[in-house]
C-alpha atoms as a PDB file:
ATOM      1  CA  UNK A   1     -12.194  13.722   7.621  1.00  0.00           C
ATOM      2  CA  UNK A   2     -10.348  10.726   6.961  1.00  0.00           C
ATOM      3  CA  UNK A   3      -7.490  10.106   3.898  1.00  0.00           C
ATOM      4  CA  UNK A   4      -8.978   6.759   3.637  1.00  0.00           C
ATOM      5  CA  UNK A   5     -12.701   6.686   4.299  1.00  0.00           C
ATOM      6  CA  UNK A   6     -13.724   3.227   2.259  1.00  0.00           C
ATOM      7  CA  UNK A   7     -11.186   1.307   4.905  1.00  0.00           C
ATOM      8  CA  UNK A   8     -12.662   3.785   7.816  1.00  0.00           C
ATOM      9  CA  UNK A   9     -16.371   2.546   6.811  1.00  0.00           C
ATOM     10  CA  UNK A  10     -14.850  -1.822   6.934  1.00  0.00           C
ATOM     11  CA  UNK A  11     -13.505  -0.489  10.604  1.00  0.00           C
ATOM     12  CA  UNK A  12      -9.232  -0.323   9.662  1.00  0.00           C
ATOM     13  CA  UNK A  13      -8.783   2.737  12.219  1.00  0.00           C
ATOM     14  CA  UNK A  14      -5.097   2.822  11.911  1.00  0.00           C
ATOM     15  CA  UNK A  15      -4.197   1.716   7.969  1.00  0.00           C
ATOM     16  CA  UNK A  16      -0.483   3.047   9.139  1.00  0.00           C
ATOM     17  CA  UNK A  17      -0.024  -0.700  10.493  1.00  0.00           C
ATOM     18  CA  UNK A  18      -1.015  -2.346   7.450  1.00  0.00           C
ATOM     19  CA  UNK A  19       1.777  -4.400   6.102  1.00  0.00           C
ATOM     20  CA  UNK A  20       0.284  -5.905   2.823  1.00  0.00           C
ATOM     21  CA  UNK A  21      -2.494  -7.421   1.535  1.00  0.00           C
ATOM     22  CA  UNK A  22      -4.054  -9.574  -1.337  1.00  0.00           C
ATOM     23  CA  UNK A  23      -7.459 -10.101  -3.264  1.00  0.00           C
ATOM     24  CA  UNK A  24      -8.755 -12.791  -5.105  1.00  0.00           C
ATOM     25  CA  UNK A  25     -12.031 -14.718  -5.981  1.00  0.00           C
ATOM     26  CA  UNK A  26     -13.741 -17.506  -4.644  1.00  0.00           C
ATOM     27  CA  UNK A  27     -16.874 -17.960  -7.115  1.00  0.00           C
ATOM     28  CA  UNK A  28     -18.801 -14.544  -7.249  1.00  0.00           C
ATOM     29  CA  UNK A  29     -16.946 -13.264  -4.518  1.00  0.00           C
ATOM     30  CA  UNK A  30     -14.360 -10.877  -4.554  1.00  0.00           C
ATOM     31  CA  UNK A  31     -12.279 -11.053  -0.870  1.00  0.00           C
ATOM     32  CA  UNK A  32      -9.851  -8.552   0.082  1.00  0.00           C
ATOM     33  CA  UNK A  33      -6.952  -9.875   2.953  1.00  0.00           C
ATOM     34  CA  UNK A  34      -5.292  -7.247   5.196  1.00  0.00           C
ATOM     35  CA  UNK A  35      -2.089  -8.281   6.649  1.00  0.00           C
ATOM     36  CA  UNK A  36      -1.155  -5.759   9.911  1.00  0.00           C
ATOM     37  CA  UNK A  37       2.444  -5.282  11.217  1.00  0.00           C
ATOM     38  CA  UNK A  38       0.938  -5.774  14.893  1.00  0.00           C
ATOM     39  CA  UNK A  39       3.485  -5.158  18.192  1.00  0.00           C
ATOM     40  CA  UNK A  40       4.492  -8.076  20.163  1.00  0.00           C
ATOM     41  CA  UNK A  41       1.624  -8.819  22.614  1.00  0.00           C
ATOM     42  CA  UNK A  42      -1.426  -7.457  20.388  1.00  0.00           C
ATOM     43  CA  UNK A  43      -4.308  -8.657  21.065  1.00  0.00           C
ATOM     44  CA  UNK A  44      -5.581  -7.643  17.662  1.00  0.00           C
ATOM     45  CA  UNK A  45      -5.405 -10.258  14.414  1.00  0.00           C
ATOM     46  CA  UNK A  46      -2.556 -10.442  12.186  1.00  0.00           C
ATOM     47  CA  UNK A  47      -4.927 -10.604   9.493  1.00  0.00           C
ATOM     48  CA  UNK A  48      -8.557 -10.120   8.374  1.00  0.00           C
ATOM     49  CA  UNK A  49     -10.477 -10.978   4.986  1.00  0.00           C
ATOM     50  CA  UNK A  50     -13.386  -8.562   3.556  1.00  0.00           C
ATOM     51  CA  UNK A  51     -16.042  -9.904   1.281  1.00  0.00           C
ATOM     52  CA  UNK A  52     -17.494  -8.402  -1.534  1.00  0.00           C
ATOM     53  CA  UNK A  53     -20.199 -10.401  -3.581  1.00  0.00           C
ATOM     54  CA  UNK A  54     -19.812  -9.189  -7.105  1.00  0.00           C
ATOM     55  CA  UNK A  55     -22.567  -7.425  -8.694  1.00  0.00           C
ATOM     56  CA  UNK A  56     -24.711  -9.587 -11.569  1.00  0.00           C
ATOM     57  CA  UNK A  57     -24.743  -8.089 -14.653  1.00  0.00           C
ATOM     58  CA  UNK A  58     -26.923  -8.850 -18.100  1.00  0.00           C
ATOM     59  CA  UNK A  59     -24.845  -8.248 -21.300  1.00  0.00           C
ATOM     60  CA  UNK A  60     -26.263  -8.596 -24.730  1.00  0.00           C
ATOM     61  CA  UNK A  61     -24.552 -10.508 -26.737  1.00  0.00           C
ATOM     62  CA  UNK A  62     -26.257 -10.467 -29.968  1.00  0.00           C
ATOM     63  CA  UNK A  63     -29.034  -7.902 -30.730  1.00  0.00           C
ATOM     64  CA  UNK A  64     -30.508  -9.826 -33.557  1.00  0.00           C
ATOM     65  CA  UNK A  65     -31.657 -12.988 -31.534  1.00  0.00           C
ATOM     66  CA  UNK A  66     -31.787 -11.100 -28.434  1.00  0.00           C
ATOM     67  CA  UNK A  67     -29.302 -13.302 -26.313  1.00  0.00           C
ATOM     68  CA  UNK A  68     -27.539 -11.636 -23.235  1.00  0.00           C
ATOM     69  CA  UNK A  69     -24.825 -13.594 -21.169  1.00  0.00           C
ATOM     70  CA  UNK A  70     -24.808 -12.727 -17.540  1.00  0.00           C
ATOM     71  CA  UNK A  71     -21.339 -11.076 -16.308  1.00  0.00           C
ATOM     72  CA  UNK A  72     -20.705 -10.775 -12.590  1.00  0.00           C
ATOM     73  CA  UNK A  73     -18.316  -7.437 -11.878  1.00  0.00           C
ATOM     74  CA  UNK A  74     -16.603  -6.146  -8.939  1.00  0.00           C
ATOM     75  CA  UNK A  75     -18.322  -3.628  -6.531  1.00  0.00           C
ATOM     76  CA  UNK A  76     -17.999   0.134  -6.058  1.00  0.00           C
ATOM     77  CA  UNK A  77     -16.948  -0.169  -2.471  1.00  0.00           C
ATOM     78  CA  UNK A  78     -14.429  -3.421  -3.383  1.00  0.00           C
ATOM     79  CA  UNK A  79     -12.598  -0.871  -5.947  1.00  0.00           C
ATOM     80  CA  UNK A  80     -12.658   1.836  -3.858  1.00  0.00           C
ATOM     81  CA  UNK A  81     -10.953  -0.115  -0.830  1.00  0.00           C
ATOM     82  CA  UNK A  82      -8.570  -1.365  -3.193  1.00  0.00           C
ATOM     83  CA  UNK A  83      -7.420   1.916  -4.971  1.00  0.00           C
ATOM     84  CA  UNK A  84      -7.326   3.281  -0.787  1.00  0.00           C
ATOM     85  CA  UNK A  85      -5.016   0.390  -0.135  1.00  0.00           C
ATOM     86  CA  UNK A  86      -3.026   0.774  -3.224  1.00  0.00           C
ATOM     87  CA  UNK A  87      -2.277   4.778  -2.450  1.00  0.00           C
ATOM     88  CA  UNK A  88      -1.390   3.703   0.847  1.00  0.00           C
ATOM     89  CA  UNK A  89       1.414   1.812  -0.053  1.00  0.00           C
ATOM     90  CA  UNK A  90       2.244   4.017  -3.126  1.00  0.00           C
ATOM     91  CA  UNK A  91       3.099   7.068   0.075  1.00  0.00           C
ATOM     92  CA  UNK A  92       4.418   4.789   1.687  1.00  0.00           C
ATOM     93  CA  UNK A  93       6.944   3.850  -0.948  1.00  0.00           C
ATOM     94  CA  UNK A  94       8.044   7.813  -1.357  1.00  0.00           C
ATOM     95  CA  UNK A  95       8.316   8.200   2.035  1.00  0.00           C
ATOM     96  CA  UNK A  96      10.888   4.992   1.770  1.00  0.00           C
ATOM     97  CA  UNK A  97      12.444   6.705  -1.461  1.00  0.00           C
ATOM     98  CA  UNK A  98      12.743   9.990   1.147  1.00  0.00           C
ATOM     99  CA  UNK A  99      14.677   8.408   3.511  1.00  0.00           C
ATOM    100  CA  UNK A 100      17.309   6.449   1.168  1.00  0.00           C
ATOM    101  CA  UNK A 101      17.974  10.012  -0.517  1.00  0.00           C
ATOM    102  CA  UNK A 102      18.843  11.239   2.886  1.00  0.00           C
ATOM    103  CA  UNK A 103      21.139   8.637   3.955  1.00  0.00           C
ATOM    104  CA  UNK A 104      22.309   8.874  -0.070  1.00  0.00           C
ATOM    105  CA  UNK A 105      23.339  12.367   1.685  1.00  0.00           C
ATOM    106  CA  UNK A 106      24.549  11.665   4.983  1.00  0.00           C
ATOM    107  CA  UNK A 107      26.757   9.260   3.119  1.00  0.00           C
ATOM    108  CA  UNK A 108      28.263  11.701   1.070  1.00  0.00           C
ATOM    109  CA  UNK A 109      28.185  14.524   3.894  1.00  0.00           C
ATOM    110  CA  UNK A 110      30.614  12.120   6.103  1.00  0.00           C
ATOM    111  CA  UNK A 111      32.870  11.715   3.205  1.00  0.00           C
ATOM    112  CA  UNK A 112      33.430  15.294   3.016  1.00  0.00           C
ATOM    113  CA  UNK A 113      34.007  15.366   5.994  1.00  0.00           C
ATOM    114  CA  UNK A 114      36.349  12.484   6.500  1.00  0.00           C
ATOM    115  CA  UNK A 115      38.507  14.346   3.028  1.00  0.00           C
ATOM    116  CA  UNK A 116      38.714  17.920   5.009  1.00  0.00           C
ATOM    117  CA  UNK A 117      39.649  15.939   8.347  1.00  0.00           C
ATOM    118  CA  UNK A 118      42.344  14.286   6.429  1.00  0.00           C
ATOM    119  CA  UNK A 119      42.919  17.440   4.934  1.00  0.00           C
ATOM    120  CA  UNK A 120      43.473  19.668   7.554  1.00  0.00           C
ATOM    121  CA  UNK A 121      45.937  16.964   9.535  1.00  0.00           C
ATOM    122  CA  UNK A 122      48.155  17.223   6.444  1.00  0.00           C
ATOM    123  CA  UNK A 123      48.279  20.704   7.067  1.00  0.00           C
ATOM    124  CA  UNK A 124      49.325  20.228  11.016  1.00  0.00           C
ATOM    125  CA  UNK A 125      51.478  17.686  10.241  1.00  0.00           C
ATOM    126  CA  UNK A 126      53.620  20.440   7.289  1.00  0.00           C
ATOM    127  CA  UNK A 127      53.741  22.889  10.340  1.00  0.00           C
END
């Protein structure tokens, strides 16, 4: 089963090379652009735009004269692709915050090392 089936069901079969994207409006439609991080010499698109037409929806605004104002609201499957694209990037963040921690480390780890090195030739250098 897929971690991402909403972007599995639009036809993203590897949401690893997704680089960013952006929604917005355009009148009752709610569009969705995926930008990939594609390898010199793809013959895939750099980008793609989904549509969603937003869902019509009758409000009542006052009871007592019985007036309702129509609302138009966002889809299931336009949320769902959204919150899919939005824990994409948040694992890809911690993996980012993974890696800085480790070369935090390795950082420190050649210091050490660089202090005993020193170290230890003040030592040869007494003998």
């Amino acid at each position: 089963m897929s971690d991402y089936p909403r972007l599995k069901e639009m036809g993203i079969n590897n949401p690893h090379e997704i680089e960013k994207f952006g929604i917005y409006t355009v009148g009752t439609t709610d569009v969705l652009q995926i930008t990939y991080d594609r390898k010199p010499g793809s013959l895939l698109p750099v980008s793609r735009r989904y549509k969603f037409p937003q869902a019509k929806k009758s409000v009542m605004v006052d009871s007592g004269t019985d007036k309702a104002q129509v609302l138009y609201e966002s889809v299931g499957a336009f949320r769902e692709a959204v919150h899919e694209l939005e824990q994409l990037r948040a694992e890809r963040a911690k993996g980012q915050d993974v890696a800085a921690l480790i070369r935090e480390e390795l950082r420190l780890l050649e210091e050490d090392i660089a202090l005993r090195t020193q170290y230890i030739n003040s030592l040869v250098d007494r003998l």
